[in-house]
Protein backbone atom coordinates (compact mmCIF):
# COMPACT_ATOMS: atom_id res chain seq x y z
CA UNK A 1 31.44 -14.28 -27.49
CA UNK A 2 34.94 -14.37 -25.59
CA UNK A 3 33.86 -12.80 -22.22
CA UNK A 4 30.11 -11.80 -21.23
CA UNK A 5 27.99 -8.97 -22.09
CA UNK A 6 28.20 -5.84 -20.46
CA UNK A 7 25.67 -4.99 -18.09
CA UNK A 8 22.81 -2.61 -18.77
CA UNK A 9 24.37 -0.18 -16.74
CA UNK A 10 27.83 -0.55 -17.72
CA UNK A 11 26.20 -0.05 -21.62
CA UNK A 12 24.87 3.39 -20.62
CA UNK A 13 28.13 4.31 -18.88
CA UNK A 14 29.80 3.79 -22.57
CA UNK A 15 27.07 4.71 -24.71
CA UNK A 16 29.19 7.24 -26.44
CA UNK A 17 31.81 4.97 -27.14
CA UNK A 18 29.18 2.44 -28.41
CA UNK A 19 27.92 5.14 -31.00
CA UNK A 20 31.30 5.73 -31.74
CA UNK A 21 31.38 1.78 -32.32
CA UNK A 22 28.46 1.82 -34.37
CA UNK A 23 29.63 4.69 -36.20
CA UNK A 24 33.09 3.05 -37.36
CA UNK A 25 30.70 0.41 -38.83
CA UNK A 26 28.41 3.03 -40.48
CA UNK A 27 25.70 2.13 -38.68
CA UNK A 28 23.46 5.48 -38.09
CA UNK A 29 20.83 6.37 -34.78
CA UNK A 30 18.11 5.85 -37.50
CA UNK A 31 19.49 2.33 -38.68
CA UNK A 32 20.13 0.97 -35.22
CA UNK A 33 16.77 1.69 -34.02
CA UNK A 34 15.80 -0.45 -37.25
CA UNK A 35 18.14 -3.49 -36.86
CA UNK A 36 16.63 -3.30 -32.95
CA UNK A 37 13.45 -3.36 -34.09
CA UNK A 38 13.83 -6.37 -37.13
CA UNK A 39 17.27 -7.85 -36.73
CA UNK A 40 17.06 -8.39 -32.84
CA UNK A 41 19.68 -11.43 -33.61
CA UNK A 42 22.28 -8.30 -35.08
CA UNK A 43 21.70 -5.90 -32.34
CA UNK A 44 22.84 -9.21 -29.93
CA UNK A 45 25.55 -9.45 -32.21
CA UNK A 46 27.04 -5.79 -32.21
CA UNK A 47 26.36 -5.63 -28.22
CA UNK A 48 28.66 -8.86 -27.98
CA UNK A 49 31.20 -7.45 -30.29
CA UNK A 50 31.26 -4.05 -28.58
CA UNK A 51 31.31 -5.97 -25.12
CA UNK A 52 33.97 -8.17 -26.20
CA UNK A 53 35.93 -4.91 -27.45
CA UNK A 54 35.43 -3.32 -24.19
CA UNK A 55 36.87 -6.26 -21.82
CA UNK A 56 39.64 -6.44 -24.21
CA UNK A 57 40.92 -2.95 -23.58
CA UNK A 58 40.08 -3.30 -19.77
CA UNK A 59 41.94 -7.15 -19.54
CA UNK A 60 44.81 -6.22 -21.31
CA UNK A 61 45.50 -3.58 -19.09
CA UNK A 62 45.76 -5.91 -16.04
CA UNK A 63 48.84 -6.53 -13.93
CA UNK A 64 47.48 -7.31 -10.78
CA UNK A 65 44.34 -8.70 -9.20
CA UNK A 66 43.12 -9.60 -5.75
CA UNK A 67 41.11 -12.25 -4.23
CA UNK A 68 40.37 -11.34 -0.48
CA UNK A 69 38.20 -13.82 1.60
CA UNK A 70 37.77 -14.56 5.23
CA UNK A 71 40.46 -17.23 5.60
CA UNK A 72 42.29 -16.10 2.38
CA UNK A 73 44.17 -13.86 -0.20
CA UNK A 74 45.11 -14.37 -3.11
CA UNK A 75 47.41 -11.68 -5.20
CA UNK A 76 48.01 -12.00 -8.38
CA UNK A 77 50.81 -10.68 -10.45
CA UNK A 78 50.10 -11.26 -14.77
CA UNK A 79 53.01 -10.70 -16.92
CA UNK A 80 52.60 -11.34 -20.07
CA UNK A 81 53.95 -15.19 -20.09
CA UNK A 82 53.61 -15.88 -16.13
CA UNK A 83 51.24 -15.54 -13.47
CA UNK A 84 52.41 -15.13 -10.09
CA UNK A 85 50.72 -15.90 -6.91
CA UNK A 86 51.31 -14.85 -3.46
CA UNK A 87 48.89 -16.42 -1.15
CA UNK A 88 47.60 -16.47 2.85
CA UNK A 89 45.63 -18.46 4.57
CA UNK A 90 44.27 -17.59 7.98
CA UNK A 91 44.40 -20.89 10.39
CA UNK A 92 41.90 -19.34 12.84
CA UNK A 93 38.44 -19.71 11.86
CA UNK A 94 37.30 -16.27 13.90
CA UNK A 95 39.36 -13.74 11.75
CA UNK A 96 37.89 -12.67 8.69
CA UNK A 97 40.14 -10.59 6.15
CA UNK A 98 37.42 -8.79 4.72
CA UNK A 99 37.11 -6.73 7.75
CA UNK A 100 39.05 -3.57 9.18
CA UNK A 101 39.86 -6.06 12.08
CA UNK A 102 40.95 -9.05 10.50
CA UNK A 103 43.51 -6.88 8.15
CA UNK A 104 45.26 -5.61 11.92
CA UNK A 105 45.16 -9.27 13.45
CA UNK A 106 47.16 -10.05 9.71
CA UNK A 107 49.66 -7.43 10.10
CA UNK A 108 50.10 -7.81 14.26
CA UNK A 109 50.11 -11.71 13.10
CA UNK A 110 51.93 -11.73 10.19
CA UNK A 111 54.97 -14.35 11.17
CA UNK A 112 53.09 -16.59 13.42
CA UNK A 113 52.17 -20.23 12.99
CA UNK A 114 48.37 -19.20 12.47
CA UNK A 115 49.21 -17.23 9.19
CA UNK A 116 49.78 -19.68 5.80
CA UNK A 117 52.35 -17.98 3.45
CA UNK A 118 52.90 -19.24 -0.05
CA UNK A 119 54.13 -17.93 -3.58
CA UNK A 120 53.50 -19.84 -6.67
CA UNK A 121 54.35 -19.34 -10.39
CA UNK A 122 52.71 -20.73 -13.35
CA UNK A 123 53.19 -20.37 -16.87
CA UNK A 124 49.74 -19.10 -18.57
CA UNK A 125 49.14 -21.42 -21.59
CA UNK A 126 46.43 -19.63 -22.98
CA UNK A 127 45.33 -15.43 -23.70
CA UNK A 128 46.82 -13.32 -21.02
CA UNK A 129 43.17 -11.72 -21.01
CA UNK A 130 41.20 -15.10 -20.38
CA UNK A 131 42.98 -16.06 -17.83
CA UNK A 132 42.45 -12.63 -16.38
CA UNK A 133 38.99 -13.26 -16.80
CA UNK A 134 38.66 -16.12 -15.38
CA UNK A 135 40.11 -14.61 -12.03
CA UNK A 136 37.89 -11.79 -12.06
CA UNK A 137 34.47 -14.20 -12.19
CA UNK A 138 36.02 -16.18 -9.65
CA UNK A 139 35.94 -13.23 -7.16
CA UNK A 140 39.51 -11.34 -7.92
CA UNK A 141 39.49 -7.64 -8.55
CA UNK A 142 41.71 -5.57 -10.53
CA UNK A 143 44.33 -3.53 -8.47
CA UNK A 144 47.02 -1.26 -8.52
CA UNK A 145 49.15 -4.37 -6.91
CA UNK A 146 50.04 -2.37 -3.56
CA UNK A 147 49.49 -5.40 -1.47
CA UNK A 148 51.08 -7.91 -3.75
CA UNK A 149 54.53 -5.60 -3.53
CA UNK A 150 54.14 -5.60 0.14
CA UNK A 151 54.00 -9.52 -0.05
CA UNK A 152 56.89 -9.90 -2.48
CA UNK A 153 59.38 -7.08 -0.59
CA UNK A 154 58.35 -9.57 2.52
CA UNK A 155 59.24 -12.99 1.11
CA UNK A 156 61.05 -11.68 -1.85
């Protein structure tokens, strides 16, 4: 398996596309409930295919991602060769990012010595959609990028 299994939840979210999965393979209601049933090891398998499948489509959709912690950020920009980072770090141990707050002291803040700005590059060596993964079970989200343009217009 490349990534992890869906959840329960996110399996009855897409249970028509997983009949529709099943179905490409010719693999009727009646036989599923029977490879269930005896081939427990073959249902695992389809359920990590189809999961697999799934993250695919999601991961290679990705351009940006965010990581947002008390004391940091992290936004990510994945082209297809290059990932590139624009990070903050918060020197002041009472503001916490995650809050409605913390955002205002940031923008109010923004230039000052207690605000950490860096940009990185770095060339991804590996799938595109692992290393996408990989960011996402670290804590980053998949976003629209608003904040990361913000970030780039400012150093850029």
């Amino acid at each position: 398996m490349k990534y992890t299994r869906l959840t329960k939840e996110q399996f009855e979210e897409l249970n028509q596309e997983f009949i529709n999965f099943l179905a490409t393979q010719s693999i009727t209601a009646k036989e599923w409930k029977e490879i269930k049933e005896l081939k427990p090891a073959v249902a695992e398998e389809e359920l990590d295919v189809f999961s697999d499948l799934v993250w695919e489509g999601v991961l290679s959709k990705v351009d940006y991602l965010e990581n947002i912690a008390p004391q940091h950020m992290y936004l990510f920009n994945a082209g297809e060769t290059q990932l590139r980072l624009i990070g903050l770090k918060i020197k002041r141990e009472e503001i916490d990012l995650t809050t409605k707050e913390g955002f205002a002291w940031l923008r109010e803040n923004l230039m000052s010595d207690e605000v950490e700005l860096f940009n990185a590059d770095k060339s991804i060596e590996t799938d595109k959609n692992i290393k996408i993964f990989e960011l996402i079970k670290q804590g980053s989200t998949i976003t629209k990028g608003e904040l990361f343009k913000y970030f780039d217009d400012l150093i850029g």
